[in-house]
Structures are given as structure tokens and as C-alpha cells.
Protein backbone atom coordinates (compact mmCIF):
# COMPACT_ATOMS: atom_id res chain seq x y z
CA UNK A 1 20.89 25.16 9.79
CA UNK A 2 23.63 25.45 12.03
CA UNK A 3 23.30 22.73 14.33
CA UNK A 4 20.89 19.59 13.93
CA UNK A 5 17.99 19.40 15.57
CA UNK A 6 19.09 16.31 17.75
CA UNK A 7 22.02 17.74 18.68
CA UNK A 8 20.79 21.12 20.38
CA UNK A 9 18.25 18.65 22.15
CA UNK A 10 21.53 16.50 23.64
CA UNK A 11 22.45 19.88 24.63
CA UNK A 12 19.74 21.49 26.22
CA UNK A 13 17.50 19.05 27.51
CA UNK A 14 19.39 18.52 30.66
CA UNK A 15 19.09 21.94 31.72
CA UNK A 16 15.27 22.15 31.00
CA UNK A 17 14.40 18.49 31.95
CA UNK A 18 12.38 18.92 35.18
CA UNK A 19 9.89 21.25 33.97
CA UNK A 20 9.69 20.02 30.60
CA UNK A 21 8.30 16.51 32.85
CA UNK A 22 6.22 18.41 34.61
CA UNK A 23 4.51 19.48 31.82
CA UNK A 24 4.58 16.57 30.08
CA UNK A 25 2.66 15.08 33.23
CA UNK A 26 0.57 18.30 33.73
CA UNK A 27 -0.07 19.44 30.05
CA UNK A 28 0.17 15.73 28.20
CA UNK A 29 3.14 18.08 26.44
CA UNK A 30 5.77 16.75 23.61
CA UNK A 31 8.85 17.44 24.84
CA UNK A 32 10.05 17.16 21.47
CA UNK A 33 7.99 19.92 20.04
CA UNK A 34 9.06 21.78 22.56
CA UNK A 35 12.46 21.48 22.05
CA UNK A 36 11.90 22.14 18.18
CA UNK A 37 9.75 25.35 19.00
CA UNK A 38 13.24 26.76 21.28
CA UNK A 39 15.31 25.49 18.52
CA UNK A 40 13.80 26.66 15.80
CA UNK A 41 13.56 30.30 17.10
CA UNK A 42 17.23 29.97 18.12
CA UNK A 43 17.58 29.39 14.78
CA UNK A 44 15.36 32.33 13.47
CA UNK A 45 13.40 30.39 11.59
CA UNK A 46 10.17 31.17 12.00
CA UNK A 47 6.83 28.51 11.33
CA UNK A 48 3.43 29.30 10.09
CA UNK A 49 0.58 28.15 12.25
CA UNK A 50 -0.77 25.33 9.76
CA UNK A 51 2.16 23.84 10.52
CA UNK A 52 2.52 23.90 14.22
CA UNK A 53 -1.06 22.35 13.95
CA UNK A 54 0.34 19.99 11.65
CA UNK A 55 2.89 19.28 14.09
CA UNK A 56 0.82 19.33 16.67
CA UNK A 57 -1.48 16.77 15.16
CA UNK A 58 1.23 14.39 14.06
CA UNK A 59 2.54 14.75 17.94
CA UNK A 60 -0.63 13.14 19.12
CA UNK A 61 -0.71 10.32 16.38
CA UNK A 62 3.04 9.09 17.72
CA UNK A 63 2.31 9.82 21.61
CA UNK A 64 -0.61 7.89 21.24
CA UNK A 65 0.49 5.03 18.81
CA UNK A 66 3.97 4.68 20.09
CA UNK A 67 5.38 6.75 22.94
CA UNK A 68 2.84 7.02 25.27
CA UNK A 69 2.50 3.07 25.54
CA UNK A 70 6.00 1.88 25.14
CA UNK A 71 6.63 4.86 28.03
CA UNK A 72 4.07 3.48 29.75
CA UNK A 73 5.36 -0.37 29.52
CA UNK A 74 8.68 0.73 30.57
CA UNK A 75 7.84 2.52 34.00
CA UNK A 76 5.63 -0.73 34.70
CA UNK A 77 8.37 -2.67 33.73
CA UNK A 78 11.16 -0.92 35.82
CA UNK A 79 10.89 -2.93 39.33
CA UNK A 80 10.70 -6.14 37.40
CA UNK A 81 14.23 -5.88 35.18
CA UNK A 82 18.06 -5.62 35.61
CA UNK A 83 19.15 -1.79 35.70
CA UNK A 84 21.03 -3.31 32.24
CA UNK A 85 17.60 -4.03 30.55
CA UNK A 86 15.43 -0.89 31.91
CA UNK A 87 18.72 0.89 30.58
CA UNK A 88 18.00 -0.94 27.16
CA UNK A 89 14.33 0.02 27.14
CA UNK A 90 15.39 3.54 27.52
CA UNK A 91 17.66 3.76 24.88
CA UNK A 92 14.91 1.78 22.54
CA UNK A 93 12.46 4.95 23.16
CA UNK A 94 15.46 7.63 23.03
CA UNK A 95 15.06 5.94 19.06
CA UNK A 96 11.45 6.31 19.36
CA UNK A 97 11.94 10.00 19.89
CA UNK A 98 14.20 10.51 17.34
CA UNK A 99 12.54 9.29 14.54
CA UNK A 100 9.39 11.43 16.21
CA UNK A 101 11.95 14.15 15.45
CA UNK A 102 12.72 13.09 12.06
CA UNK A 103 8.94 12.91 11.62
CA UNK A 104 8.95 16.28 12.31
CA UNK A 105 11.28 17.99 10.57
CA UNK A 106 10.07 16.45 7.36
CA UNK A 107 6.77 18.61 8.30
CA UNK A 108 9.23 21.48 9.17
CA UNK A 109 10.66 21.37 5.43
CA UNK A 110 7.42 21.34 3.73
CA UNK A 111 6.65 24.84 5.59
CA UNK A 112 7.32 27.82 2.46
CA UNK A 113 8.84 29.56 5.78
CA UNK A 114 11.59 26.69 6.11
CA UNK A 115 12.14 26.26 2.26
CA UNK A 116 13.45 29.91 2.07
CA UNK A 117 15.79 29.96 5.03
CA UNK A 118 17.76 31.66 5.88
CA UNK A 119 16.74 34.74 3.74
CA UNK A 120 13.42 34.39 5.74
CA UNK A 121 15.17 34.58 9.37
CA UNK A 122 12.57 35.94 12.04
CA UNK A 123 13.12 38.84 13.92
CA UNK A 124 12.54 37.66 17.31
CA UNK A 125 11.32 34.41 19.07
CA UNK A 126 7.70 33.31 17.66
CA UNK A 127 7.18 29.65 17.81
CA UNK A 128 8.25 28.76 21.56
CA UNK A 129 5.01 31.22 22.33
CA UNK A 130 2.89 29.91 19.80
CA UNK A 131 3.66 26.55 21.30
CA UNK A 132 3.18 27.55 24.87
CA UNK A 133 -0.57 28.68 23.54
CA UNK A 134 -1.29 25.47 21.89
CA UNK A 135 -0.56 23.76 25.21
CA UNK A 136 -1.46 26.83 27.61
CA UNK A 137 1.63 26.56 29.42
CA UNK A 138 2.71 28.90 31.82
């Protein structure tokens, strides 16, 4: 694939960053799937729905086992530590996130869809849609 999947994230998540924490806050949404789902269609690669479910399933298990608490721990901690440390605990759950991401893409590549890219490139956008209806976004 032409560009990793962290990468395009470094690259677009400033411009999208507002509403995608809206709907985090709004629609309990993973940014990161998010970002995969625009990704992947940039990429023409198109996803079956078992594994967006898949995806979607594994999303909840590390929101709720890791990201959702240590997010949580850092906002209460914010008032309470140095701007050096809070700067620390953010970079601690940028890793969190990208080994979410690495989590993944190893579901990605199990997808018969992924295994035969690029011969199987979609025609259009599908999975930032499909996404949107699993989280009935706007």
C-alpha cells in the first residue's frame, strides 16, 4: 500500500480533528477506525462487512480495556502535573493508539479483500459509509 496507515493519520488528522472529537464524545466513535475506513478507501481497498464488525468489536475491547481509562486518567490528571508530564502521558496513549492500529491492520490482512490487493481495488469509496452506519454518524 502506498503509504502506511500511521502515516496518512499524521497527515490528516489535523485537518479532521474537531469533528472527529465530537464524535468521539457524541457517538463513543474510534477515531482510529475512522481514519482506517478514509484510508483504506483512499487506498481502494475495499473491506467486507465481517470484518468491519470484527473491527468494530476489537475497537470496543481496546477503548474499554485500555484507551478509554488511561484517556480518562489523563484529563483527571491534567490540572495536577507539569505541562512536561501531561505532555508525557500524551505521547504514552499516542503508543496506545498505535498499537490499536497495528491491532487492526492485522484484522485488515486476514480480510480475502486485503490479501488480493491491489488486483481487487474498489471502484469508489465503500468503507468510510459503512463506518458512518455502524456509528450512525451524520
Amino acid at each position: 500500500m502506498s503509504e502506511t496507515f500511521w502515516d496518512y493519520c499524521l497527515l490528516v488528522y489535523p485537518q479532521w480533528e474537531k469533528q472527529l472529537l465530537a464524535w468521539q464524545q457524541s457517538h463513543e466513535l474510534d477515531v482510529n477506525l475512522y481514519l482506517l475506513a478514509a484510508w483504506l478507501d483512499e487506498e481502494a481497498l475495499y473491506l467486507e462487512q465481517a470484518t468491519w464488525l470484527a473491527l468494530l468489536a476489537e475497537s470496543r475491547r481496546i477503548q474499554a480495556q485500555w484507551l478509554a481509562p488511561y484517556r480518562a486518567l489523563r484529563h483527571s490528571l491534567k490540572a495536577e502535573v507539569s505541562q512536561r508530564h501531561y505532555d508525557e502521558l500524551k505521547t504514552q496513549e499516542l503508543r496506545l493508539e498505535r498499537e490499536a492500529q497495528r491491532q487492526f491492520m492485522a484484522l485488515v490482512g486476514r480480510d480475502s479483500s486485503a490479501q488480493d490487493y491491489p488486483k481487487n481495488k474498489a471502484a469508489g469509496p465503500k468503507n468510510l459509509p459503512r463506518l458512518k452506519s455502524l456509528y450512525q454518524l451524520p
